[in-house]
N, C-alpha and C. Protein backbone atom coordinates (compact mmCIF):
# COMPACT_ATOMS: atom_id res chain seq x y z
N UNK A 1 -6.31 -23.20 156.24
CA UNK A 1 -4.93 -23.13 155.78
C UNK A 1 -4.83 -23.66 154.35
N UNK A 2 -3.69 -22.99 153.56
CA UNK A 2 -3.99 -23.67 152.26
C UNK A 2 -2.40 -24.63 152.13
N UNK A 3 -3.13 -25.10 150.99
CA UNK A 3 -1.96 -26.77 150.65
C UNK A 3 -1.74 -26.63 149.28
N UNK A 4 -0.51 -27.15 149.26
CA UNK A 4 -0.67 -27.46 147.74
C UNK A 4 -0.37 -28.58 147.45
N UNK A 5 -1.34 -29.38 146.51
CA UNK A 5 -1.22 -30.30 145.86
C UNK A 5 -0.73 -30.78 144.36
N UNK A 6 -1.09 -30.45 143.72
CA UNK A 6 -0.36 -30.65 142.37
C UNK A 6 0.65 -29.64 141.75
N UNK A 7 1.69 -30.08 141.05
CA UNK A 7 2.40 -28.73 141.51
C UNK A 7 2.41 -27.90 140.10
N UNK A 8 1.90 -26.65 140.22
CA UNK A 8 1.25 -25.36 139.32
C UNK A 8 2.32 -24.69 138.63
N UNK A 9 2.06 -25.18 137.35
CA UNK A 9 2.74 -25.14 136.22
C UNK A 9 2.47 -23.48 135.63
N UNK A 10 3.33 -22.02 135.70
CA UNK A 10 2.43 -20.94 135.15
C UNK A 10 3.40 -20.94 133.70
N UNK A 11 3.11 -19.85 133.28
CA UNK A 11 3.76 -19.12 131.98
C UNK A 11 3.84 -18.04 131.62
N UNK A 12 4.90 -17.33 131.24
CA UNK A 12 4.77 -15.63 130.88
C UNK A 12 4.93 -15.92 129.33
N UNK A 13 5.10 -14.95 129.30
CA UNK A 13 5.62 -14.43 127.82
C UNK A 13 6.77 -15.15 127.04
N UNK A 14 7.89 -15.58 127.97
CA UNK A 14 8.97 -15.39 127.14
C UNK A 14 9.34 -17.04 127.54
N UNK A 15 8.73 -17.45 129.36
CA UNK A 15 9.18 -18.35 130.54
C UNK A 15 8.27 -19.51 131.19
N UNK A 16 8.40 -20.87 130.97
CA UNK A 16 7.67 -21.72 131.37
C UNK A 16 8.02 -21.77 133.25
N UNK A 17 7.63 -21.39 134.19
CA UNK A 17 7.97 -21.76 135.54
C UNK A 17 7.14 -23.09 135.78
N UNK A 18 7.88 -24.43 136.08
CA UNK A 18 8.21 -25.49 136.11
C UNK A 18 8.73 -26.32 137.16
N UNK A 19 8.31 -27.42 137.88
CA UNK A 19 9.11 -28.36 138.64
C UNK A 19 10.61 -28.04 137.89
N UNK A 20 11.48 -28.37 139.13
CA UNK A 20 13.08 -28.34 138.68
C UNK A 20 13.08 -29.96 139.44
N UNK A 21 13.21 -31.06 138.15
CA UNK A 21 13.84 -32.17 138.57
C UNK A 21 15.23 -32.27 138.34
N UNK A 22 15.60 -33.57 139.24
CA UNK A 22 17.03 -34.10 138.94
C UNK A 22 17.60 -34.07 137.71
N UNK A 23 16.88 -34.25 136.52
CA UNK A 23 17.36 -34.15 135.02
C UNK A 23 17.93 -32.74 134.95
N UNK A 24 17.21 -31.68 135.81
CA UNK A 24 17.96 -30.41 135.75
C UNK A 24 19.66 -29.85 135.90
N UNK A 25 19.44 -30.86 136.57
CA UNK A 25 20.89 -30.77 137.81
C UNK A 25 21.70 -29.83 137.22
N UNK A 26 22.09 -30.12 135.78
CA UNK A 26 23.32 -30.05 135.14
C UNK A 26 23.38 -28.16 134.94
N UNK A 27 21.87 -27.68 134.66
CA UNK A 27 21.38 -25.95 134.71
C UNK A 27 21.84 -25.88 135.97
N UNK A 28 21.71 -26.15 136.99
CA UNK A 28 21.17 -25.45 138.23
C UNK A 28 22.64 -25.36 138.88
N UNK A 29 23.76 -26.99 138.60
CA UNK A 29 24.45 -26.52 139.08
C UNK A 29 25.67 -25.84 138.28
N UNK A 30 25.23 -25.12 136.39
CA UNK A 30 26.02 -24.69 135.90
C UNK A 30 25.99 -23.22 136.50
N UNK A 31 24.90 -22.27 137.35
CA UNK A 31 24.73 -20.98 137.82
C UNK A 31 24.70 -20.79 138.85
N UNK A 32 25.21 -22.57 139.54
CA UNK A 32 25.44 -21.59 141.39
C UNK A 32 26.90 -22.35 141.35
N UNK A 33 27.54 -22.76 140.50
CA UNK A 33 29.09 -22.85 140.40
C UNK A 33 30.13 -22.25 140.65
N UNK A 34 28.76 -20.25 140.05
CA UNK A 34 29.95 -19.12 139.39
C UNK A 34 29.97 -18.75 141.00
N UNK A 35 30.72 -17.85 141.14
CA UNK A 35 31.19 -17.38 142.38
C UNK A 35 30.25 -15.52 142.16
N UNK A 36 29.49 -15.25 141.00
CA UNK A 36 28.99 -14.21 140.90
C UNK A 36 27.04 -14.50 140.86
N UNK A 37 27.31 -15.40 141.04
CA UNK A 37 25.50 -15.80 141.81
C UNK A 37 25.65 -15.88 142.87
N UNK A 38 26.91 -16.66 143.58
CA UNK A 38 26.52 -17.09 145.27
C UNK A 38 27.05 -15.87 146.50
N UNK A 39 27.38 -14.90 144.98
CA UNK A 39 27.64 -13.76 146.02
C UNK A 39 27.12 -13.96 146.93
N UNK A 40 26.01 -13.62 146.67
CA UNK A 40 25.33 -12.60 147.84
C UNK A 40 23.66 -13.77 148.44
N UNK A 41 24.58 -14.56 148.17
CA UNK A 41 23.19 -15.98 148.12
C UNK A 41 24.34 -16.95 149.64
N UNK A 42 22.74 -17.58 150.42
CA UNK A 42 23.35 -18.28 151.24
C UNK A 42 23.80 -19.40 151.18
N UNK A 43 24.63 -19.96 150.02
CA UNK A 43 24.76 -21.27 149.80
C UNK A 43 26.59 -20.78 149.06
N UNK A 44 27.39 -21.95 149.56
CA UNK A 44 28.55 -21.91 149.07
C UNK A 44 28.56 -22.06 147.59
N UNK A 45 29.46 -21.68 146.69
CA UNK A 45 29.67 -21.96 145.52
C UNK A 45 29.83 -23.33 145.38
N UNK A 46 28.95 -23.85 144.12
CA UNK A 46 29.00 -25.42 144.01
C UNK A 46 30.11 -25.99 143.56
N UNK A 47 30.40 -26.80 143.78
CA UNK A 47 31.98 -27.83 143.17
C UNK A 47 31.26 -29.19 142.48
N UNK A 48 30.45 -29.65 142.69
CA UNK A 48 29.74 -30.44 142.56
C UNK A 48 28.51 -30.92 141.61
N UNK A 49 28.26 -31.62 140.82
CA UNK A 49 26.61 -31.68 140.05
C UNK A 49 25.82 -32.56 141.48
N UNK A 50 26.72 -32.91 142.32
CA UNK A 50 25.59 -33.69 143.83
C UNK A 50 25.00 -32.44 144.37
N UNK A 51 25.75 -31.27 144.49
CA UNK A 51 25.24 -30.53 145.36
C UNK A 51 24.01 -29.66 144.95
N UNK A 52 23.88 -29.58 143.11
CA UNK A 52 22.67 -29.29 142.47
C UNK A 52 21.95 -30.20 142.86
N UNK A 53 21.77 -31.68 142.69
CA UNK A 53 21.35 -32.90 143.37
C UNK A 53 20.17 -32.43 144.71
N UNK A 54 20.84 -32.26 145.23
CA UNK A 54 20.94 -32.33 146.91
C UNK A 54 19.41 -31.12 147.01
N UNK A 55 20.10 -30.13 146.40
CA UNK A 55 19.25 -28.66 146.29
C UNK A 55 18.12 -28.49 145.83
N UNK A 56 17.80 -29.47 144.58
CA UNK A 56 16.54 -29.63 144.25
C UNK A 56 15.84 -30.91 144.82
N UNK A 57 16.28 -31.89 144.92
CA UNK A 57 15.73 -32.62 145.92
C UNK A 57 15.54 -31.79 147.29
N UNK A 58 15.68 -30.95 148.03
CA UNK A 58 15.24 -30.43 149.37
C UNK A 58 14.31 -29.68 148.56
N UNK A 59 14.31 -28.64 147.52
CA UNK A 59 13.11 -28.04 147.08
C UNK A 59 12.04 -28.85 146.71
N UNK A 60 11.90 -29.72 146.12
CA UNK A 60 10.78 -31.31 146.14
C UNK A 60 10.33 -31.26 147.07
N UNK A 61 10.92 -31.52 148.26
CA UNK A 61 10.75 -31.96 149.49
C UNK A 61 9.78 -31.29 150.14
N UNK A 62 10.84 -29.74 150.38
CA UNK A 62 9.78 -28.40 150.85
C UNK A 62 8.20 -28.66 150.00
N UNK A 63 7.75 -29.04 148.73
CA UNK A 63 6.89 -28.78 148.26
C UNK A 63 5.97 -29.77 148.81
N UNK A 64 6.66 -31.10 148.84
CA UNK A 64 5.76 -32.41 149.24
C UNK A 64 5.14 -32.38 150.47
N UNK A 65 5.94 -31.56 151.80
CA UNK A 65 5.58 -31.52 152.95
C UNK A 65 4.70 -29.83 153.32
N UNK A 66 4.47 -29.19 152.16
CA UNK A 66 3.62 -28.63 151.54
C UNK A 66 4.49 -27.21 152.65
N UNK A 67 5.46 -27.26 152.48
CA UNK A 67 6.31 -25.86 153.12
C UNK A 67 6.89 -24.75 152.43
N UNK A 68 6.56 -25.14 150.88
CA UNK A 68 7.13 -23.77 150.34
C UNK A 68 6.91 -24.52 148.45
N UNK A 69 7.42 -23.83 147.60
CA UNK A 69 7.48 -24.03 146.14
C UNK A 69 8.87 -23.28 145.52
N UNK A 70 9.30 -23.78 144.39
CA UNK A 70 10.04 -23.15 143.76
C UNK A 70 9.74 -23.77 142.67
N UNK A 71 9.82 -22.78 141.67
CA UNK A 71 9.59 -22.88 140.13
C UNK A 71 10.81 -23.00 139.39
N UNK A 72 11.52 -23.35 138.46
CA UNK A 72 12.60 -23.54 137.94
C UNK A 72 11.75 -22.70 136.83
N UNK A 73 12.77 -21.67 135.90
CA UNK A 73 12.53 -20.64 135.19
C UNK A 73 13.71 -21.34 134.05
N UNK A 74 12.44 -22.02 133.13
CA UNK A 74 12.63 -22.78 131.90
C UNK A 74 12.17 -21.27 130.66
N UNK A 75 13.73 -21.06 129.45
CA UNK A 75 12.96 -21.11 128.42
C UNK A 75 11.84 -21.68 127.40
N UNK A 76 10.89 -21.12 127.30
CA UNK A 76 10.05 -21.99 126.55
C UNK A 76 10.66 -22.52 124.99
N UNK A 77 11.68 -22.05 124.24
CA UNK A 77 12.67 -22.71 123.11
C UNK A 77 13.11 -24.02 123.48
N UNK A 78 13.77 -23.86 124.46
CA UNK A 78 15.09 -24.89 125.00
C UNK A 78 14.25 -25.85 125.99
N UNK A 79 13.12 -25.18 126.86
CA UNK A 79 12.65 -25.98 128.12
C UNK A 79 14.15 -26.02 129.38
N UNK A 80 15.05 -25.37 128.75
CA UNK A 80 16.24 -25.50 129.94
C UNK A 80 16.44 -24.21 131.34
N UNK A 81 16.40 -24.88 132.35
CA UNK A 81 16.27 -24.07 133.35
C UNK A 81 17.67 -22.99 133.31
N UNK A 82 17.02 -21.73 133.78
CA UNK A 82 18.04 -20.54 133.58
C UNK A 82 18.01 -20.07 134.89
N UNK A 83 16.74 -20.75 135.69
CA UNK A 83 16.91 -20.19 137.10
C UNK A 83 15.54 -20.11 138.04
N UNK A 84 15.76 -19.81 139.35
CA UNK A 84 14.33 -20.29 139.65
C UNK A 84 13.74 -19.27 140.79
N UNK A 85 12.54 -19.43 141.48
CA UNK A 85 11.77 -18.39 141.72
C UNK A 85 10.62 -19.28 142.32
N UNK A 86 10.74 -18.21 144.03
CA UNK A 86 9.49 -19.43 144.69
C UNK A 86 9.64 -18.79 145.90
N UNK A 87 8.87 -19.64 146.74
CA UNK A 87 8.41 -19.38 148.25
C UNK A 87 9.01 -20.11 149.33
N UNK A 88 9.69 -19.59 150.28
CA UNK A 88 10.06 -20.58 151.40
C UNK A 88 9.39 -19.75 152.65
N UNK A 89 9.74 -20.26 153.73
CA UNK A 89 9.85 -19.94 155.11
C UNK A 89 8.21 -19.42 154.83
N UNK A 90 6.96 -20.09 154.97
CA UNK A 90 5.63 -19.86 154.86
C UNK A 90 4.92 -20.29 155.64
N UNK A 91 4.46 -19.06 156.42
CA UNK A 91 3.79 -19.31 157.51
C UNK A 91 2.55 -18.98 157.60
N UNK A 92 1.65 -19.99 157.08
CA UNK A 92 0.26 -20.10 157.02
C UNK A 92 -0.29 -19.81 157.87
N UNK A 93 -0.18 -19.51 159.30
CA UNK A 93 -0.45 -19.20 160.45
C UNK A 93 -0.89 -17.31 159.85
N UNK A 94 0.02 -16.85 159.58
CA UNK A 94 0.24 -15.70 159.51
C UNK A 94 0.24 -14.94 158.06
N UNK A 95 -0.71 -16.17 157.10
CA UNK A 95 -0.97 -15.69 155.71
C UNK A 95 0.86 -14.83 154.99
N UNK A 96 1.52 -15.68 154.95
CA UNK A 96 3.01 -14.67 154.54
C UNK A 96 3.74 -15.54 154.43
N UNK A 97 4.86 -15.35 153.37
CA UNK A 97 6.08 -16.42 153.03
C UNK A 97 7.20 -15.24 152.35
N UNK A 98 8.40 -16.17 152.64
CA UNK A 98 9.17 -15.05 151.74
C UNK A 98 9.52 -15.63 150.35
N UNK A 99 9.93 -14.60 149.31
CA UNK A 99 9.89 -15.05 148.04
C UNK A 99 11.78 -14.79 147.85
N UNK A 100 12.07 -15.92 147.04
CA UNK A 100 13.54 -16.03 146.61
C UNK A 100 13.90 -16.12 145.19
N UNK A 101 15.03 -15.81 144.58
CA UNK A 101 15.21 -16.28 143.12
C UNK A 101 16.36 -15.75 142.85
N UNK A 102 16.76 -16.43 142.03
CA UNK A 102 17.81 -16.43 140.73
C UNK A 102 18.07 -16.61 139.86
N UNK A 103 19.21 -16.32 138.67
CA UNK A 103 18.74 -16.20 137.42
C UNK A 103 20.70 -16.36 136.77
N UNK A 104 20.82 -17.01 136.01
CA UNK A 104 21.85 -17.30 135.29
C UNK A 104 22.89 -16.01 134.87
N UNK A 105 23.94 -15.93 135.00
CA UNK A 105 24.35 -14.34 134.67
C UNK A 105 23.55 -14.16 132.77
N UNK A 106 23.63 -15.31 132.24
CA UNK A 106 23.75 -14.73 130.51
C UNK A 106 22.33 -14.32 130.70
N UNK A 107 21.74 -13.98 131.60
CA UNK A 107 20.03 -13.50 131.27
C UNK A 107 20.44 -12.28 132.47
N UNK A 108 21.11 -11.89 132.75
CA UNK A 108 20.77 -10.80 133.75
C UNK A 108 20.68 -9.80 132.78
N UNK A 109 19.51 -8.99 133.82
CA UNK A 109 19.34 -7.29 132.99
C UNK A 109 18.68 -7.60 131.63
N UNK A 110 18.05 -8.61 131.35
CA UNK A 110 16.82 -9.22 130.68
C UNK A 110 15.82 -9.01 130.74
N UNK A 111 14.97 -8.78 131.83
CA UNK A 111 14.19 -8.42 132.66
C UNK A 111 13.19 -9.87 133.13
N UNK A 112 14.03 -10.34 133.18
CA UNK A 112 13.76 -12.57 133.59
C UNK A 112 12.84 -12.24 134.84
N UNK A 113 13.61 -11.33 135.89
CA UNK A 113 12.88 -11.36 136.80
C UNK A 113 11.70 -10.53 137.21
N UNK A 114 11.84 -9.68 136.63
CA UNK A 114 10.55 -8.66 136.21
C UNK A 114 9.55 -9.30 135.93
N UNK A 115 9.93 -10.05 134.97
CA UNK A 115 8.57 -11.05 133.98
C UNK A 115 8.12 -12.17 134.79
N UNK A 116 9.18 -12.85 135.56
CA UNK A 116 8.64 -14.33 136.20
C UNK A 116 7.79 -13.38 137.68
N UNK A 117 8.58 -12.88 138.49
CA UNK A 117 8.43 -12.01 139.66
C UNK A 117 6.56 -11.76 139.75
N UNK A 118 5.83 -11.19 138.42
CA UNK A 118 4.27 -10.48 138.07
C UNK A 118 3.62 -11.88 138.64
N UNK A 119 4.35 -12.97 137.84
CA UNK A 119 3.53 -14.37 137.98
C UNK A 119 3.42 -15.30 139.03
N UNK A 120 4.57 -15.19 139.81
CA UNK A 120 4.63 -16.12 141.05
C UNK A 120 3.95 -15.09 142.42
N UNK A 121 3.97 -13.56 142.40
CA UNK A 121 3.29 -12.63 143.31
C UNK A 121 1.94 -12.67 143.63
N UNK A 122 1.07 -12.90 142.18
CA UNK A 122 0.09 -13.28 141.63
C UNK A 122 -0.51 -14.77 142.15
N UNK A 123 0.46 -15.89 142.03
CA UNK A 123 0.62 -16.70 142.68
C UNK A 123 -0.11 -16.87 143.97
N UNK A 124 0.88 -16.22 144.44
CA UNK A 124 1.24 -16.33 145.50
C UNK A 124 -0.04 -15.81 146.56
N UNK A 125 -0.58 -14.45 146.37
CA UNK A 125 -1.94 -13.83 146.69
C UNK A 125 -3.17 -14.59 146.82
N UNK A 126 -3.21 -14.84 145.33
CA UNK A 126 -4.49 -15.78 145.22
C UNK A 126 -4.51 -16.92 145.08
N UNK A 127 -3.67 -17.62 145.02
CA UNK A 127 -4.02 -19.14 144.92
C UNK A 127 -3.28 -19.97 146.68
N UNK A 128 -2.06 -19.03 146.83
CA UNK A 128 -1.38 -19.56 148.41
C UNK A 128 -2.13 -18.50 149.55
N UNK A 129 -3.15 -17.89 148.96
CA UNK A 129 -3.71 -16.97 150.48
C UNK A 129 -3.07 -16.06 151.14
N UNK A 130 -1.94 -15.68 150.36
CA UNK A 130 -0.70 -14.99 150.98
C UNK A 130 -1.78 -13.75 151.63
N UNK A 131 -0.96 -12.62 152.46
CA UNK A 131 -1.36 -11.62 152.97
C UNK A 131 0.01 -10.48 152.50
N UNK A 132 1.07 -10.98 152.78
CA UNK A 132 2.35 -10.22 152.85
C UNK A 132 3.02 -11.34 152.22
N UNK A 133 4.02 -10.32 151.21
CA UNK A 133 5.41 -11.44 150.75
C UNK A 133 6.20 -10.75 151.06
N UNK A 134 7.68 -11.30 151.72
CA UNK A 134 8.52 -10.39 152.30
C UNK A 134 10.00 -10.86 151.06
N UNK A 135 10.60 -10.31 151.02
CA UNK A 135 12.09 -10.71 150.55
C UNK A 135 13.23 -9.97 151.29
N UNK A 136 14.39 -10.94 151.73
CA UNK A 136 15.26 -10.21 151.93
C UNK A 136 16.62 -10.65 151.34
N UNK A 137 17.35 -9.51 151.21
CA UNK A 137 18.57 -9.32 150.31
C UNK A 137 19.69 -8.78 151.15
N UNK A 138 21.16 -9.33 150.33
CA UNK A 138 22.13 -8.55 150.64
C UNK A 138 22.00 -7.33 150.39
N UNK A 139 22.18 -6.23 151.31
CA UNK A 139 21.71 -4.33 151.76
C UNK A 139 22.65 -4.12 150.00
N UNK A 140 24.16 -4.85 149.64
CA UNK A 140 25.03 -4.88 148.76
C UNK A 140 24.63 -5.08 147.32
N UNK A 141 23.64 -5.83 147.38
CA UNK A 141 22.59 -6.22 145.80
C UNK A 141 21.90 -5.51 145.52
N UNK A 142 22.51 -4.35 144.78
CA UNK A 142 21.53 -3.77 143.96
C UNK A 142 20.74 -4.13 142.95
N UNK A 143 21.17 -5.06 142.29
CA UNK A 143 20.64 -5.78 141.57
C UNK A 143 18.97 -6.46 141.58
N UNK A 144 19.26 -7.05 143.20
CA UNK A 144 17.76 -7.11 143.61
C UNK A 144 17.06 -6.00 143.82
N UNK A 145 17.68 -5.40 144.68
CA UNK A 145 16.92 -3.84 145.60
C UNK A 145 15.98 -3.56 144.07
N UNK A 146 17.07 -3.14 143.08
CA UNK A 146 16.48 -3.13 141.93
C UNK A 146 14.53 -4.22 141.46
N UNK A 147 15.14 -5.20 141.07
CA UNK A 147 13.75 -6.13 140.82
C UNK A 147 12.85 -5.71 141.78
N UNK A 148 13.47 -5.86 143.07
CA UNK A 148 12.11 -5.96 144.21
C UNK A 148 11.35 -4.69 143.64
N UNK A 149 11.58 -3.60 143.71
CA UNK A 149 11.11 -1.98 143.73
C UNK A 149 10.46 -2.14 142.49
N UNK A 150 10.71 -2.68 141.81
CA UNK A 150 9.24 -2.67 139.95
C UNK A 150 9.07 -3.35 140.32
N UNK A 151 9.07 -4.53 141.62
CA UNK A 151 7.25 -5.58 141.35
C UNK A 151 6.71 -4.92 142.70
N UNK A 152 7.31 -3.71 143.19
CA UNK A 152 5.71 -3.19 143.89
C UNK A 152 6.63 -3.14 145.41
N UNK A 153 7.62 -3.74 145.62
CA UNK A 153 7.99 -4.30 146.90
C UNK A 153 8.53 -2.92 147.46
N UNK A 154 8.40 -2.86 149.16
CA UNK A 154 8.68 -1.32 150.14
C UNK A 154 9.49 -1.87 150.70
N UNK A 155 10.77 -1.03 151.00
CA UNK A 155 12.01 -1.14 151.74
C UNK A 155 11.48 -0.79 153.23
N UNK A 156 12.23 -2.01 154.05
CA UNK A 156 11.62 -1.54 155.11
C UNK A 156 12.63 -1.26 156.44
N UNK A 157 13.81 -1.61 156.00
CA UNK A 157 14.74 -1.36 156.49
C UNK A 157 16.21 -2.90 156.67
N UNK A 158 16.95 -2.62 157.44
CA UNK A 158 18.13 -3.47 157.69
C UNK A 158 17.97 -4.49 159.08
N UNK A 159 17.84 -5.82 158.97
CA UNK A 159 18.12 -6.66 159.77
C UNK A 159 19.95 -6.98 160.13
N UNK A 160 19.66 -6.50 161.18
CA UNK A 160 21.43 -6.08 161.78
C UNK A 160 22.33 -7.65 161.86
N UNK A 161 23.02 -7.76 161.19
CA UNK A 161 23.80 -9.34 161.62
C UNK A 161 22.76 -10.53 161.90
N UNK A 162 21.85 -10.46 161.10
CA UNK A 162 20.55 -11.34 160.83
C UNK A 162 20.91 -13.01 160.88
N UNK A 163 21.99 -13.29 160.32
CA UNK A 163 22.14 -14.55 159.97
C UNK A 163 23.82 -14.88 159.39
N UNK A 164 24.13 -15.89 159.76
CA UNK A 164 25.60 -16.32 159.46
C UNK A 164 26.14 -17.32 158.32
N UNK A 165 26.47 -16.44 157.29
CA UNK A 165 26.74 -17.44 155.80
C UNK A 165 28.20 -17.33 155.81
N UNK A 166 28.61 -17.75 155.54
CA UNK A 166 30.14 -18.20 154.90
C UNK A 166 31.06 -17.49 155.68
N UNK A 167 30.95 -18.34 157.39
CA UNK A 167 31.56 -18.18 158.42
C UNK A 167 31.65 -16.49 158.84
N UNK A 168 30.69 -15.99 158.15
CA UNK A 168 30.56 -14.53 159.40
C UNK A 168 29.07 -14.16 159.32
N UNK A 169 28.64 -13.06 160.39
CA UNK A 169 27.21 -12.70 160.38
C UNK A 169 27.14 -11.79 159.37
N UNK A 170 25.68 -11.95 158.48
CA UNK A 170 25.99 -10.74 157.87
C UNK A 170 23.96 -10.18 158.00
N UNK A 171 24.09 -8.94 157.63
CA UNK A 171 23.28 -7.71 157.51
C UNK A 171 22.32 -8.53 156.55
N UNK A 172 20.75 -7.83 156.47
CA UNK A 172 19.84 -8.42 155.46
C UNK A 172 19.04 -7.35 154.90
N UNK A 173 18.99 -7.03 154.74
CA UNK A 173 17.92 -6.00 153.84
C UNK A 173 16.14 -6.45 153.76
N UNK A 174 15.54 -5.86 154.24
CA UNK A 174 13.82 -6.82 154.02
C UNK A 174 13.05 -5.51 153.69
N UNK A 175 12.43 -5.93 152.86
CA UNK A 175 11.45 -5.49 152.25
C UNK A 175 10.11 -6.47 151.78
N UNK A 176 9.06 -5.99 151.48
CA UNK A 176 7.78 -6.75 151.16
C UNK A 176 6.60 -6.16 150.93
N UNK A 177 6.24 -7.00 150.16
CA UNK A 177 4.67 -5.68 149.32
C UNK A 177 3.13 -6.88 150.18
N UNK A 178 2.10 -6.02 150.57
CA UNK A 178 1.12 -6.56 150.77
C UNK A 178 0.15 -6.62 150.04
N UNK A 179 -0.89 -7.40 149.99
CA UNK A 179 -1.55 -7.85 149.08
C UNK A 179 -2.80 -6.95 148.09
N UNK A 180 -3.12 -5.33 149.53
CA UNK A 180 -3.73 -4.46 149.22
C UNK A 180 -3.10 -3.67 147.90
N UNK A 181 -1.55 -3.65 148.15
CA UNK A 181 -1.23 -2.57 147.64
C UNK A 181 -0.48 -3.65 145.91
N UNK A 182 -0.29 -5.15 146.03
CA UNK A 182 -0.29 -5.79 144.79
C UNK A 182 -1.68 -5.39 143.69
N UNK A 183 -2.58 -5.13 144.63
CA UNK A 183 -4.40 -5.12 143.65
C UNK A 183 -3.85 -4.00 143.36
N UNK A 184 -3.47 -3.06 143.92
CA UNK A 184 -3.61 -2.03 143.49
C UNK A 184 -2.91 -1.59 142.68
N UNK A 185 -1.80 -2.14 142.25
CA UNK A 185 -0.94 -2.11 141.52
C UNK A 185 -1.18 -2.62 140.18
N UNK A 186 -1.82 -4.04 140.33
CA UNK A 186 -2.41 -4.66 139.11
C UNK A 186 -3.95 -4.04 138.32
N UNK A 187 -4.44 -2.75 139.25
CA UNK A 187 -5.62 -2.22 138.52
C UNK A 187 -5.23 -0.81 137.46
């Protein structure tokens, strides 16, 4: 089974992916404030700089008890987080985790996630042993449907009333690329 220990600092082109500490807070909770990130995201709109707090401290956490990663998606100018990108629900048992992210509206349609997305997949394959990365989305986000489909990812259909966010069940969308068809993509 693999672990992670130190926590793996990458870089693209444009994007340092980075620990998101508490010093962050103030990024993280200026883009889950808006009510047009938490659309379609399972977390209430923030009122709060505790509840940025709260959020990256549990992502720490996940990492320390070696259950998942998230990268905070720092310009390399500023070093200021615009948004982040990582692994939860990883089940080493079964070589597979699902991958999550978000991204500040003033960078959407940037191609932020295009660019970070190559590096954490990559990631994710060869250094976490992955087999399968799955993501799932509101069926309503095109936006994602979008990203997922240029980093390689296959629609695989609708999880029916999957899970219950903001007091009703709602629908999930899953899709996920395997690791054969990432090589093959990257040759």
């Amino acid at each position: 089974m693999k672990t992670l220990n130190d926590f793996p600092y990458l870089e693209t082109e444009r994007f340092l992916l980075r620990a998101i500490e508490v010093k962050d807070a103030e990024e993280v909770f200026h883009y889950f404030s808006l009510d047009e990130v938490t659309k379609y995201y399972d977390l209430d709109t923030f009122t709060s700089r505790n509840e940025a707090i709260q959020l990256i401290e549990n992502w720490q956490k996940r990492f320390a008890n070696n259950e998942g990663i998230r990268w905070g998606i720092a310009t390399k100018d500023t070093n200021k987080i615009i948004g982040s990108c990582g692994y939860h629900n990883w089940e080493k048992e079964h070589f597979k985790a699902e991958v999550g992210f978000e991204v500040t509206p003033e960078y959407w349609q940037k191609g932020v996630m295009t660019e970070v997305l190559k590096h954490v997949l990559k990631y994710g394959f060869e250094r976490m042993g992955l087999f399968r990365i799955e993501a799932l989305y509101d069926p309503e986000n095109t936006a994602s449907k979008k990203t997922l489909e240029k980093a390689g990812f296959t629609y695989e259909g609708i999880l029916r009333k999957s899970s219950f966010e903001k007091g009703q069940f709602c629908d999930a969308a899953i899709c996920s690329i395997l690791k054969n068809e990432y090589m093959d993509k990257e040759l």
